[in-house]
Protein backbone atom coordinates (compact mmCIF):
# COMPACT_ATOMS: atom_id res chain seq x y z
CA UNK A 1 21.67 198.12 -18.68
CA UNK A 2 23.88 196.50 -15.82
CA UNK A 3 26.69 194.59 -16.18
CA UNK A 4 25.16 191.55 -15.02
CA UNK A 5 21.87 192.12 -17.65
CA UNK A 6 23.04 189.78 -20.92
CA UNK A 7 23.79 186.95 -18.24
CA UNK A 8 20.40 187.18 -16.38
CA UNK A 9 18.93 186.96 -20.63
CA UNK A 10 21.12 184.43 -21.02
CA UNK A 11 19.59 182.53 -18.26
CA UNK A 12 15.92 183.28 -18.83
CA UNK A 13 16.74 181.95 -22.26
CA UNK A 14 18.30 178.81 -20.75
CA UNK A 15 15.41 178.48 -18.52
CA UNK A 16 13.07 178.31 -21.41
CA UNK A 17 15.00 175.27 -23.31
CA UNK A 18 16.29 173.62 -19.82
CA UNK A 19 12.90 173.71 -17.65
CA UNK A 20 12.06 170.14 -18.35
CA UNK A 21 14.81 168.36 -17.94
CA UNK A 22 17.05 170.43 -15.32
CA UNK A 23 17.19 168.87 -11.75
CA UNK A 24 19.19 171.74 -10.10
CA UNK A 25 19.21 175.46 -11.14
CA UNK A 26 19.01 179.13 -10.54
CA UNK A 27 16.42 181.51 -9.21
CA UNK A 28 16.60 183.14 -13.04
CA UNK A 29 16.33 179.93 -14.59
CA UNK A 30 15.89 176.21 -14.05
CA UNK A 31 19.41 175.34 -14.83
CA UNK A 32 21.67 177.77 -16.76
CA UNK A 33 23.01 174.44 -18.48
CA UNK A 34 23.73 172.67 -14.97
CA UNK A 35 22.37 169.92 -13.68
CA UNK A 36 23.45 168.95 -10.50
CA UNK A 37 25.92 171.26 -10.93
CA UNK A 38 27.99 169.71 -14.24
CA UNK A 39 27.34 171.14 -17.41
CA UNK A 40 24.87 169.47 -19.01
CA UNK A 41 26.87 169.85 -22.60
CA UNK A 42 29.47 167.86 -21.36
CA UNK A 43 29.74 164.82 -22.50
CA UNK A 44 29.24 161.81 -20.34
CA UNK A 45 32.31 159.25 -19.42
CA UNK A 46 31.48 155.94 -21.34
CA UNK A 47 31.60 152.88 -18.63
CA UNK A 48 34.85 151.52 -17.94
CA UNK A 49 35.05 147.77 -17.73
CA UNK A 50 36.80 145.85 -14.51
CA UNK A 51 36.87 142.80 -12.43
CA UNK A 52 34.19 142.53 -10.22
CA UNK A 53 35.52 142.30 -6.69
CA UNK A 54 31.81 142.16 -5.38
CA UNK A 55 28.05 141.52 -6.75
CA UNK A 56 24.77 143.96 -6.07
CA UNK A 57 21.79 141.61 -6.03
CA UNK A 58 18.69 142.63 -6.59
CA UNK A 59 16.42 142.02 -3.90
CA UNK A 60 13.19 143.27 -5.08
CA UNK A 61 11.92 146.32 -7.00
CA UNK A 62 8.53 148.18 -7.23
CA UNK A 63 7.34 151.32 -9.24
CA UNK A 64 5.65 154.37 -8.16
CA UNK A 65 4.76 157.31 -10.50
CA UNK A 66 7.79 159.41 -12.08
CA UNK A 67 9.20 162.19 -10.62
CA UNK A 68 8.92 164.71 -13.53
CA UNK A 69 10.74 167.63 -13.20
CA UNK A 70 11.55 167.10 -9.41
CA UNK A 71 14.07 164.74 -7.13
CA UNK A 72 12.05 162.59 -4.96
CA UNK A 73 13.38 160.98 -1.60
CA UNK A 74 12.32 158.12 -0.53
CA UNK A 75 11.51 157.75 3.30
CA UNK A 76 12.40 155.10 5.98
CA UNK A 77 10.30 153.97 8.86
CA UNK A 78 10.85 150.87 11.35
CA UNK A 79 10.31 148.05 8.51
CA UNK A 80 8.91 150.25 5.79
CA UNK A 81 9.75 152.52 3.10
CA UNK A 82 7.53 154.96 1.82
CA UNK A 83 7.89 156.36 -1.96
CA UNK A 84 6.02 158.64 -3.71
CA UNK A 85 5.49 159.58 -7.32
CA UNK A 86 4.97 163.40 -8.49
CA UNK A 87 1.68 162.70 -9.41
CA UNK A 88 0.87 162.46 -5.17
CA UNK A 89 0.36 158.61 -4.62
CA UNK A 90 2.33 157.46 -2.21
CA UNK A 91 3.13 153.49 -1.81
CA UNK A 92 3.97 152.15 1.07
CA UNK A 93 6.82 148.64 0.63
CA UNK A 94 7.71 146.25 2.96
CA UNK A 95 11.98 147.08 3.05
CA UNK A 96 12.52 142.81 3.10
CA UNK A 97 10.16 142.01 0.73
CA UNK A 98 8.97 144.92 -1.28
CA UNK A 99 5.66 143.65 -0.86
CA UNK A 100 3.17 146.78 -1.15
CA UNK A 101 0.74 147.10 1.99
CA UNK A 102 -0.73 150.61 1.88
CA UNK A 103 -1.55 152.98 -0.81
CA UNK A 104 -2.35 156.83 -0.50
CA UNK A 105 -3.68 159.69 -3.29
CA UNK A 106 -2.76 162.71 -1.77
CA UNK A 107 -4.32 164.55 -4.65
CA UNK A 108 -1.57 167.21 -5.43
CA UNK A 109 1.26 167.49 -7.57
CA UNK A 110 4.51 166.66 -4.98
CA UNK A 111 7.76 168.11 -5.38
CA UNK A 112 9.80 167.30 -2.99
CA UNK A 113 9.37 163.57 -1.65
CA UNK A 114 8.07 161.79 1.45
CA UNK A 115 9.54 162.34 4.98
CA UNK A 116 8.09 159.70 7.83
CA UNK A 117 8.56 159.66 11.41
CA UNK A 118 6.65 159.24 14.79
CA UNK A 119 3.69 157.06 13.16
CA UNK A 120 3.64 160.14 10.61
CA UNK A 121 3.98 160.46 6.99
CA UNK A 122 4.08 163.63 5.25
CA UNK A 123 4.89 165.18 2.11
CA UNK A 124 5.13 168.75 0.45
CA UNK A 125 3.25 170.34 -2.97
CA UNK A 126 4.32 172.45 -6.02
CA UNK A 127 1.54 174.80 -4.19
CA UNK A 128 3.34 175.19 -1.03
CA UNK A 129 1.35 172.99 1.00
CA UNK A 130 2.44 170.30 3.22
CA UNK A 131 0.22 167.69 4.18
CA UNK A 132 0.66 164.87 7.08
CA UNK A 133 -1.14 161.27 7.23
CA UNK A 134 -1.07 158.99 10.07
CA UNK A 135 0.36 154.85 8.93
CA UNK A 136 -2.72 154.25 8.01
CA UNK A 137 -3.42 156.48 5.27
CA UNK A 138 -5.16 158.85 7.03
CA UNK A 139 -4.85 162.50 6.52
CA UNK A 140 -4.57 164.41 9.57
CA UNK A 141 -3.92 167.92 8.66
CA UNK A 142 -2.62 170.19 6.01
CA UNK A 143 -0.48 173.17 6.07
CA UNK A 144 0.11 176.05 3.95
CA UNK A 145 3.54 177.91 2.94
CA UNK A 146 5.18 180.78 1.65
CA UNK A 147 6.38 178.38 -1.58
CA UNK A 148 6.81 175.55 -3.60
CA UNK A 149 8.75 172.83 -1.13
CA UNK A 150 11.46 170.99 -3.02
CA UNK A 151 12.60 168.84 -0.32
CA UNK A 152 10.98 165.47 1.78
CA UNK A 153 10.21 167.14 5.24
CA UNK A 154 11.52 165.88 8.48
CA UNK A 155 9.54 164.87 11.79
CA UNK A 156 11.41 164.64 14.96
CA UNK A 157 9.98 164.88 18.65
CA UNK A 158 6.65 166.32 17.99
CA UNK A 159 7.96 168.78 14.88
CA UNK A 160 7.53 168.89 11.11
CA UNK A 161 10.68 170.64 9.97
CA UNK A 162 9.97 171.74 5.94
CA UNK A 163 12.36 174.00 3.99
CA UNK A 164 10.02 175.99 1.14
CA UNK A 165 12.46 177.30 -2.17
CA UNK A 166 12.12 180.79 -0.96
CA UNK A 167 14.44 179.66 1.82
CA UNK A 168 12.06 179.15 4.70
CA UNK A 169 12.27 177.08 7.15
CA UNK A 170 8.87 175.82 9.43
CA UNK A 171 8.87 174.51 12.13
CA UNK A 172 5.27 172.79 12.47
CA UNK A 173 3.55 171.12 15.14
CA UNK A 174 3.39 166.97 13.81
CA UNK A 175 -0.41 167.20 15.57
CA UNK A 176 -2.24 169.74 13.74
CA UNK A 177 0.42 170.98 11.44
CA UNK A 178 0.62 174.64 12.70
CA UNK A 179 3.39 176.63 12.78
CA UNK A 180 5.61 176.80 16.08
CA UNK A 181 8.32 178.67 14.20
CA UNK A 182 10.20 180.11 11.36
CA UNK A 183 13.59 180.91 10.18
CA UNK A 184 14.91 183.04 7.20
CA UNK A 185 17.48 184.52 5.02
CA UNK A 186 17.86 186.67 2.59
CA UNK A 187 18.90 184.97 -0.72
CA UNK A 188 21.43 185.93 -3.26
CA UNK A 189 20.33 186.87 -7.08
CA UNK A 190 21.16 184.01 -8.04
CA UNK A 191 21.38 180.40 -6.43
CA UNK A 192 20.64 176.84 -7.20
CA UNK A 193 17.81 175.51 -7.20
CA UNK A 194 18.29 173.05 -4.43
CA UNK A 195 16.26 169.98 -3.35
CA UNK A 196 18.29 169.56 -0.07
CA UNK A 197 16.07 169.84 2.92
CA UNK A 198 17.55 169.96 6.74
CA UNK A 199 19.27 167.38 8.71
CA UNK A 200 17.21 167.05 12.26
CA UNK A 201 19.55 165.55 14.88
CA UNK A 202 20.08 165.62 18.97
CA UNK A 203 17.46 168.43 19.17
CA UNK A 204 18.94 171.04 16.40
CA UNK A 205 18.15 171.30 12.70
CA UNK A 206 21.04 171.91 10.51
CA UNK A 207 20.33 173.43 7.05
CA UNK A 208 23.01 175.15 4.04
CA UNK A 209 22.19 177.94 2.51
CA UNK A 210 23.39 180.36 -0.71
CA UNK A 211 26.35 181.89 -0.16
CA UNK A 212 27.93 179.05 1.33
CA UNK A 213 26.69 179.33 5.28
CA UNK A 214 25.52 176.42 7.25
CA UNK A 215 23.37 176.74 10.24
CA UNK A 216 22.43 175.14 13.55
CA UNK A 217 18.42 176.02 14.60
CA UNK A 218 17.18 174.68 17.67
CA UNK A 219 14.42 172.10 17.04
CA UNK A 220 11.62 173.71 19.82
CA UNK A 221 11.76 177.42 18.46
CA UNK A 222 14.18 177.69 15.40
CA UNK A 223 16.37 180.04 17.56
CA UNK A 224 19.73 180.11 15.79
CA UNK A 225 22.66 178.16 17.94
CA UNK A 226 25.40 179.24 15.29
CA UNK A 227 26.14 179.59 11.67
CA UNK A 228 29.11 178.94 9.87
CA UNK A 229 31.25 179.48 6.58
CA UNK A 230 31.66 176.32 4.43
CA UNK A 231 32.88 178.53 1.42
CA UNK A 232 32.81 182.44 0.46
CA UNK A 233 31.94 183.96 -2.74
CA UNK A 234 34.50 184.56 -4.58
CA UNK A 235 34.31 186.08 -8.68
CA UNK A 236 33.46 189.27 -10.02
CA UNK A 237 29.79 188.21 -11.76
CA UNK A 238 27.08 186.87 -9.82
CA UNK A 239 27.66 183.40 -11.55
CA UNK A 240 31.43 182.78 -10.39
CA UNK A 241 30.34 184.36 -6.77
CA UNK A 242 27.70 181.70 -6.68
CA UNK A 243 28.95 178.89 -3.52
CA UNK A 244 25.71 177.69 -2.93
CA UNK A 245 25.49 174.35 -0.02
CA UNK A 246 22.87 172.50 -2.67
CA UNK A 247 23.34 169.08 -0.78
CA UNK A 248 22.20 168.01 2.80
CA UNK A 249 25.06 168.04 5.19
CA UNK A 250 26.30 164.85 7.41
CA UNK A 251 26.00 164.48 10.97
CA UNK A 252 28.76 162.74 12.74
CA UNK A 253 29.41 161.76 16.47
CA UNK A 254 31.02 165.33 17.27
CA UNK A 255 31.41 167.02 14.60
CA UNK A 256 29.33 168.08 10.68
CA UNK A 257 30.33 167.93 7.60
CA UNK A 258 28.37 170.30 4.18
CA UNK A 259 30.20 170.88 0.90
CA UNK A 260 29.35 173.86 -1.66
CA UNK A 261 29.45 174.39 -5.25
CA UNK A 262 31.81 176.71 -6.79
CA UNK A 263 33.50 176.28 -3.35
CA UNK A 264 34.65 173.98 -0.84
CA UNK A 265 34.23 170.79 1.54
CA UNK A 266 34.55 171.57 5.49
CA UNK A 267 33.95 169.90 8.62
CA UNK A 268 32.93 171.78 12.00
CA UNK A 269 32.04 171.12 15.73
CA UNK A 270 28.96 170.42 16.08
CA UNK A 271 28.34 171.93 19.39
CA UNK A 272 30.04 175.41 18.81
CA UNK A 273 30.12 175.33 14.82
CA UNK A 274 34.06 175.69 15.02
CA UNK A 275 35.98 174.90 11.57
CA UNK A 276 38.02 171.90 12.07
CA UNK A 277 39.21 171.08 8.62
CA UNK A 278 38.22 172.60 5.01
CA UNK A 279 39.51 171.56 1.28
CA UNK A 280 38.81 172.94 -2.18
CA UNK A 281 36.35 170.36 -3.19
CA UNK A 282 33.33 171.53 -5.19
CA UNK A 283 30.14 169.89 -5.08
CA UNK A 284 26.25 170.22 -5.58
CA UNK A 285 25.53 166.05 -5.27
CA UNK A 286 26.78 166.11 -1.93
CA UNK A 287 28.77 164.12 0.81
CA UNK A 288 28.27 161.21 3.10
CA UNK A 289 30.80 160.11 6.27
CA UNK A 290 31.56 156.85 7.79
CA UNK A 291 34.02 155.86 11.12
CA UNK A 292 37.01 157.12 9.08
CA UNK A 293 36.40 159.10 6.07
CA UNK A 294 34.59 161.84 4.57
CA UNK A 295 32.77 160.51 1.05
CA UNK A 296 32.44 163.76 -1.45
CA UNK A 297 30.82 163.54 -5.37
CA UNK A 298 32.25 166.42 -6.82
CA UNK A 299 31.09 169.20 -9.72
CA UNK A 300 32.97 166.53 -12.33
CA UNK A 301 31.36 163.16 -10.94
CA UNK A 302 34.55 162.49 -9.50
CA UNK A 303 34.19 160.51 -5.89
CA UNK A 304 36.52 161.65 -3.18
CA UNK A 305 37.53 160.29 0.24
CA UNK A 306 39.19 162.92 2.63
CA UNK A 307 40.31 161.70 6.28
CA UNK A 308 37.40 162.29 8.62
CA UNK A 309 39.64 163.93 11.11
CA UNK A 310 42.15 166.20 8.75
CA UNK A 311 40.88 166.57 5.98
CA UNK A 312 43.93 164.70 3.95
CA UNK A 313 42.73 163.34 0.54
CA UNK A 314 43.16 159.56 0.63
CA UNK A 315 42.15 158.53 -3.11
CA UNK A 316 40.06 160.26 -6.24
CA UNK A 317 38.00 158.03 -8.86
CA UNK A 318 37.59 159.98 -12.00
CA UNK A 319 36.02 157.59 -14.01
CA UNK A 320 32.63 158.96 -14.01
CA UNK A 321 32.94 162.35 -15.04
CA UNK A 322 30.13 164.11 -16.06
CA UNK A 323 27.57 161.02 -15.22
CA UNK A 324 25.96 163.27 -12.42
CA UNK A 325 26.60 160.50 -9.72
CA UNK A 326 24.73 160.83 -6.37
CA UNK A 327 25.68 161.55 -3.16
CA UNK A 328 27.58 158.76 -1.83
CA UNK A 329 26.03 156.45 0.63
CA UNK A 330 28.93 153.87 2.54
CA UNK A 331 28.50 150.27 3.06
CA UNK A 332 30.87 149.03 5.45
CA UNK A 333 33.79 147.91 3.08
CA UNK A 334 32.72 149.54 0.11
CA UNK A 335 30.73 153.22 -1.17
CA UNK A 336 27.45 153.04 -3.12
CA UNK A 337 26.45 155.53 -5.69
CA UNK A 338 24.00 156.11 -8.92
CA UNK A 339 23.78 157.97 -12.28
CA UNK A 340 22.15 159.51 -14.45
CA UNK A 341 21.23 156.50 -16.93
CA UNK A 342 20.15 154.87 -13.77
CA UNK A 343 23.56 152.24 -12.93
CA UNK A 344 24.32 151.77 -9.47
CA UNK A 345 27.93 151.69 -8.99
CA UNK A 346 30.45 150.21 -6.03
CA UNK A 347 33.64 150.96 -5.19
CA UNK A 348 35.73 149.50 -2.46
CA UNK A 349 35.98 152.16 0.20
CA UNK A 350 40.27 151.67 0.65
CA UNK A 351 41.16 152.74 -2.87
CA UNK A 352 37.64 153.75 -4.90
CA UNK A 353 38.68 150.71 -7.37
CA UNK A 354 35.26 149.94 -9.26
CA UNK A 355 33.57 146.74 -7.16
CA UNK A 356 30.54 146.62 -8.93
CA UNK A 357 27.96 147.66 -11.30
CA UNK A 358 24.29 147.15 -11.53
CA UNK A 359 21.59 149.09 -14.24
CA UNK A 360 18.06 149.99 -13.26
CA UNK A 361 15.48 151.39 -15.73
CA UNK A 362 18.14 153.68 -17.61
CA UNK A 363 16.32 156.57 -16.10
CA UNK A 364 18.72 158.99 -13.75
CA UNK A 365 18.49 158.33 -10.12
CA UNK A 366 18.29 162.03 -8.43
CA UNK A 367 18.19 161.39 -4.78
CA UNK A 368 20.98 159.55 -3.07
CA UNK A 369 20.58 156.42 -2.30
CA UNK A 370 18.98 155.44 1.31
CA UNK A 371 20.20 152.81 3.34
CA UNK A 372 17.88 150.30 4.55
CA UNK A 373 17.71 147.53 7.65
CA UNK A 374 19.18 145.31 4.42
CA UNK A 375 21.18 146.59 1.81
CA UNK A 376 19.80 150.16 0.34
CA UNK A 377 17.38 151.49 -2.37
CA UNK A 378 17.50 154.22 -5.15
CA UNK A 379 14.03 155.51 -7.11
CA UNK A 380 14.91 156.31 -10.45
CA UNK A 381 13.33 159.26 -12.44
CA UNK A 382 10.75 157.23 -14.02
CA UNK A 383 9.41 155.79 -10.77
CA UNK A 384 11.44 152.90 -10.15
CA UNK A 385 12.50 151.72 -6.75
CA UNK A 386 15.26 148.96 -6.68
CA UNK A 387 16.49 147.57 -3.28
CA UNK A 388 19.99 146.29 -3.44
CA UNK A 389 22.42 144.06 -1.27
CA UNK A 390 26.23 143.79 -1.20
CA UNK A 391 27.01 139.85 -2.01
């Protein structure tokens, strides 16, 4: 028996108690005990009381089915946001008014959310399929992958970009849905199970990986224009050498920004994938960036803000360790994030002092939360969609 065999039976056994309830994991198992990469027997932080420097209003809130086992993304497009429950109906909201004006049954379990672009809506299956409607409701076409896709796929200039958990990536053509390219990687043993998708900006499609390496396709062929090193393994067992990029990375005027669990946060040029800057902040929730800082939510639920342009930590707020926060999302003076009992928290972007606080259903909110032409949603595990303004 190798070395590595009572961890891998450790796992499976993990797997079997974990499955239903684990939002990020391992090839082995759905979760080893993580879940977005904290332990999930640690002990959430109770809420700390403050002042309230600021108030989150509820503008208006609407319910689609739950998500299960899966994170689901909501999707943006011109005035609308699309949200979909796993059970494959997919609402269509007004982003002012939250008033529902379109309805679809796509008739398969999703697993990954709804992507929208172009006039196009699509979404991916547990069964590897990806299926595209036009704004009416129409379907179009449907395509068939090598597995399961975890993540809302992308449309940009004619192309459905779709990432499948075997660590694919399609490029497929938004008419007809058939594939124009592919991309892939060998994967380690063992690696989260992620339900990051790609980032599709100026004509490239940038993607992390297991292992720590972030990569640059171009849009038109998935030809590779450069791959970097966010973080190297590091650890003598498969599970400390595990510096997987879980989280979407950020895409800033010239330069990118991806963080890694068991490993570290790192900014690069976005034309030659150059490192500019790199710190020892861990993270599977993942990162967002504004005009001067980086935002980072790390493996403890502890937010971060590093200088955009060195790196330099500027404050930490620690009071929500273990509460699985989100990815951060910034609103001009202050940073947005959620939970896993479904609050919606606010902190004032100069220090990370607590601003606000607002509950949902008291389900955990997976997905970050999406900024809309108002304010910004989050859908909460049990279907809930809340949209939310800064007063």
């Amino acid at each position: 028996m190798s070395r590595f065999a009572p961890v891998k039976i450790l796992l499976a056994l993990a797997a079997i108690l974990l499955s239903g309830c684990s939002g990020l994991g391992d090839k082995v198992s759905t979760g080893f005990g993580l879940w977005g990469g904290q332990s999930v027997g640690e002990k959430p932080a109770a809420l700390v009381e403050f002042k309230p420097s600021a108030v989150l209003k509820l503008e208006w809130q609407a319910r689609v089915g739950g998500a299960g086992d899966t994170v689901l993304f909501p999707a943006m497009l011109k005035d609308d946001v699309y949200a979909v429950g796993q059970d494959g109906k997919i609402a269509r909201f007004d982003t002012d008014t939250g008033k529902q004006a379109l309805n679809i049954d796509a008739g398969s379990k999703v697993s990954g959310g709804v992507g929208a672009g172009a006039g196009l809506v699509t979404l991916g299956t547990a069964r590897g399929e990806v299926l595209g409607f036009d704004a009416a409701g129409q379907q179009l076409w449907q395509a068939r992958l090598s597995s399961e896709i975890l993540s809302a796929p992308q449309v940009a200039d004619g192309v459905v970009v779709v990432r499948t958990g075997d660590g694919r990536i399609f490029g497929l053509d938004a008419r007809d849905g058939k594939r124009k390219w592919i991309y892939q990687r060998a994967m380690p043993a063992l690696a989260l199970r992620s339900h990051a998708g790609v980032v599709v900006s100026r004509g490239a499609v940038f993607a992390g990986f297991a292992g720590g390496k972030l990569v640059a396709l171009s849009l038109a062929n998935g030809n590779v224009g450069w791959e970097a090193t966010v973080s190297q393994p590091r650890g003598a067992t498969e599970l400390e050498r595990m510096t997987d990029i879980s989280s979407l990375p950020v895409v800033d005027e010239r330069m990118i920004c991806a963080t890694a669990y068991q490993g570290r946060t790192a900014c690069f040029d976005i034309a030659s994938g150059n490192l500019i800057w790199a710190r020892d902040v861990s993270s599977a929730a993942g990162l967002a960036v504004d005009e001067r800082n980086v935002y980072v939510s790390d493996t403890k639920g502890a937010i971060h803000a590093l200088d955009k342009h060195s790196g330099a930590s500027l404050w930490k707020q620690d009071k929500l360790f273990a509460r699985r926060v989100t990815a951060p999302l910034p609103l001009g003076r202050y940073i947005a994030v959620a939970d896993l009992e479904g609050y919606v928290h606010l902190l004032a972007r100069e220090d990370g002092s607590f601003a606000a606080r607002i509950a949902t259903d008291g389900s955990q909110i997976g997905a970050p939360p999406v900024a809309l032409n108002r304010g910004f949603l989050v859908q909460t595990r049990n279907g809930g969609l809340y949209a939310l303004t800064v007063q």
